[in-house]
Protein backbone atom coordinates (compact mmCIF):
# COMPACT_ATOMS: atom_id res chain seq x y z
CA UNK A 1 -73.87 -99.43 52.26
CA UNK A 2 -70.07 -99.10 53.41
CA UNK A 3 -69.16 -98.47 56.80
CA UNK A 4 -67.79 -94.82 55.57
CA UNK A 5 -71.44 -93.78 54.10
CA UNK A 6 -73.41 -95.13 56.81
CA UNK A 7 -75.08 -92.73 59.45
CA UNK A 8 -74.51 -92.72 63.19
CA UNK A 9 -77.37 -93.56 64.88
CA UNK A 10 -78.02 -91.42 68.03
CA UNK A 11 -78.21 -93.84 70.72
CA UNK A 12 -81.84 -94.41 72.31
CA UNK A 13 -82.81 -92.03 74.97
CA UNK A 14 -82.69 -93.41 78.77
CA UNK A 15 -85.74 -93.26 80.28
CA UNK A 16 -86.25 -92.73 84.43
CA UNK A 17 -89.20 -92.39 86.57
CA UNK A 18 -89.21 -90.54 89.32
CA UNK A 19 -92.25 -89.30 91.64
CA UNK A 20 -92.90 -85.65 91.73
CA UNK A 21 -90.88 -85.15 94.98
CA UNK A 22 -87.87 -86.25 93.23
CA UNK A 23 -88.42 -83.98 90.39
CA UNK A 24 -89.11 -81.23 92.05
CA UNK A 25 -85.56 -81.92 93.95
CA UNK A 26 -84.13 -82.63 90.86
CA UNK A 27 -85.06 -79.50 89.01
CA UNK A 28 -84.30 -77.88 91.89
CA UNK A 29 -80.79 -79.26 92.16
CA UNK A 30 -80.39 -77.91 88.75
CA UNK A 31 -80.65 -74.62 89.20
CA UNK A 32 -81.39 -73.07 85.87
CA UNK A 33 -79.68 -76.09 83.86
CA UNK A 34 -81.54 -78.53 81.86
CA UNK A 35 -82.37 -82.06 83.57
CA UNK A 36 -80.65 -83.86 81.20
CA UNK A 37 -77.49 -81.64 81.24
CA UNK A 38 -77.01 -81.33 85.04
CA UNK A 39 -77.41 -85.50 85.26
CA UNK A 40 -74.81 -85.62 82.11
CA UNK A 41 -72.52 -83.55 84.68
CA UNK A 42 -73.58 -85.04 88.12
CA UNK A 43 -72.48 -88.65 86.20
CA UNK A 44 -69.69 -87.83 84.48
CA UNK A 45 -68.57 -84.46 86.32
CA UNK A 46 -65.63 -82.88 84.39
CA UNK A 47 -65.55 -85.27 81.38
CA UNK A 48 -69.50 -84.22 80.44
CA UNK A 49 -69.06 -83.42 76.66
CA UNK A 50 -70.51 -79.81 75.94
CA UNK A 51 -73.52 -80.15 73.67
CA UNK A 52 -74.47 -77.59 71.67
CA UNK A 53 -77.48 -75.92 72.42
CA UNK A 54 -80.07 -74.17 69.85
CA UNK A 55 -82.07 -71.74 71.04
CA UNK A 56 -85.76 -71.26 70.16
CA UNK A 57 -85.35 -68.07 67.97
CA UNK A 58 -83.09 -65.10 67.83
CA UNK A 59 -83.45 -62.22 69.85
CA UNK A 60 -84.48 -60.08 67.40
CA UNK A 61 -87.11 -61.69 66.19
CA UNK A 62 -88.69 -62.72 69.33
CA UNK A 63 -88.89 -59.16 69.67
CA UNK A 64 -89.95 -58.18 66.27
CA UNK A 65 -92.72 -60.72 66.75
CA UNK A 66 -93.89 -59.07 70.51
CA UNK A 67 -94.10 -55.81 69.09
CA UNK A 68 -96.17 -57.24 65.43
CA UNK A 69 -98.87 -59.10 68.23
CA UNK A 70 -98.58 -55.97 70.35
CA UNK A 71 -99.60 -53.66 67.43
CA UNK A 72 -102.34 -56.32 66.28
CA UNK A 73 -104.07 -56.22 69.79
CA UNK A 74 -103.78 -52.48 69.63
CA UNK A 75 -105.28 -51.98 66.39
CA UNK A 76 -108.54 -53.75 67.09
CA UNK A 77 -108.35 -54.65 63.30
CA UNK A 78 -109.96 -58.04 64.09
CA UNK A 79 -112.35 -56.70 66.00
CA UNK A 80 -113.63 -53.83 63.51
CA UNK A 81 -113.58 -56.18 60.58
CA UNK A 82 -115.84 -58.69 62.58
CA UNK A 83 -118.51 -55.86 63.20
CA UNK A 84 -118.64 -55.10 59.85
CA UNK A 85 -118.69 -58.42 58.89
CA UNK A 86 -121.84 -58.99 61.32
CA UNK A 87 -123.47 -55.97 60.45
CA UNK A 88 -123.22 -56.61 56.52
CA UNK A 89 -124.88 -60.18 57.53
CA UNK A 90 -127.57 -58.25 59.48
CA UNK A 91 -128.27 -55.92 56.69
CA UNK A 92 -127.36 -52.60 58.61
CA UNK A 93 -124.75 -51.99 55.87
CA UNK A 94 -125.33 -52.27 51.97
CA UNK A 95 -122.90 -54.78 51.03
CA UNK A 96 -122.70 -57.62 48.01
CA UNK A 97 -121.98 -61.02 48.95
CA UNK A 98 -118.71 -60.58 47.28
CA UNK A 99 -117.65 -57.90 50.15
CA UNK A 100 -119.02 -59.72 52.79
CA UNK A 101 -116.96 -62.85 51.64
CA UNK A 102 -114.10 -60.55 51.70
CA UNK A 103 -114.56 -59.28 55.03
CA UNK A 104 -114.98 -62.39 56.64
CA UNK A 105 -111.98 -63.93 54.79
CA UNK A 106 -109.71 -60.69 56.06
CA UNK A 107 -110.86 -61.58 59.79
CA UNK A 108 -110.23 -65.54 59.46
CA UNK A 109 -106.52 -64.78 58.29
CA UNK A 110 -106.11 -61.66 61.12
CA UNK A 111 -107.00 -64.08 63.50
CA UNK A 112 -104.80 -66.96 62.29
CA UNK A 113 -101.72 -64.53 62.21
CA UNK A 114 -102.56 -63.62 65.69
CA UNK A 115 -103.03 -67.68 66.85
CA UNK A 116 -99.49 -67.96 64.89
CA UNK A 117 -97.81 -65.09 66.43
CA UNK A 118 -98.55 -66.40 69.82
CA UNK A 119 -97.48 -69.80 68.94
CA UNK A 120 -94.49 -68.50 67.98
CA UNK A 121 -94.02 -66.59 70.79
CA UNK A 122 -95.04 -69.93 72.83
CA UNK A 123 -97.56 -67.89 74.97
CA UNK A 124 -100.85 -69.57 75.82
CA UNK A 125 -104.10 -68.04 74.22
CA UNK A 126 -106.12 -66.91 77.04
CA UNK A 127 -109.32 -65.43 75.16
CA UNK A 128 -110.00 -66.96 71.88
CA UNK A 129 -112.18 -64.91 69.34
């Protein structure tokens, strides 16, 4: 390979311990900015180079996705479709096994689209069906 087609490499990270004392000070010190940033600036002060920073999703859709979780939790659609599921297995309701299959594949997927929505959302799942 040529020097023009060859990659940078990112430099390896630095690593630094500190006790949780020190951290606490440290992310204190901060004030909002990230660790690595307000070190970058306490080193280097005005020459820091401004890094470019991606954030986790647009606004829009973290809001899109609040309201889609919010209107899951209100619908109770998980819920309803596992009491019909457990009622079909009980024999209270006149189902085929083809239905009941169904039922209990709608309610797997509702709940993986709510465990996705509040990864995305990067809440923590406090009750889990």
């Amino acid at each position: 390979m040529s020097r023009k087609t060859e990659k940078k490499k990112t430099p390896p990270p630095i690593s630094l311990r500190l006790s949780d004392e020190e951290r606490a000070r440290l992310e204190q010190a901060a004030a909002g900015m990230s660790l690595s940033a307000y070190i970058r600036q306490c080193v280097f002060g005005e020459k820091t180079t401004v890094r470019k920073v991606r954030s986790r999703a647009p606004v829009q859709n973290e809001a899109a996705l609040a309201r889609v979780l919010g209107l899951l939790g209100q619908s109770r659609i998980a819920n309803n479709l596992n009491q019909l599921a457990k009622d079909a297995n009980c024999g209270v309701l006149m189902f085929n096994k083809e239905t009941e299959a169904k039922i209990d594949d709608a309610y797997e997927h509702v709940v993986a689209m709510r465990g996705e929505l509040i990864h995305a959302l990067g809440l923590k799942e406090e009750d889990k069906p």
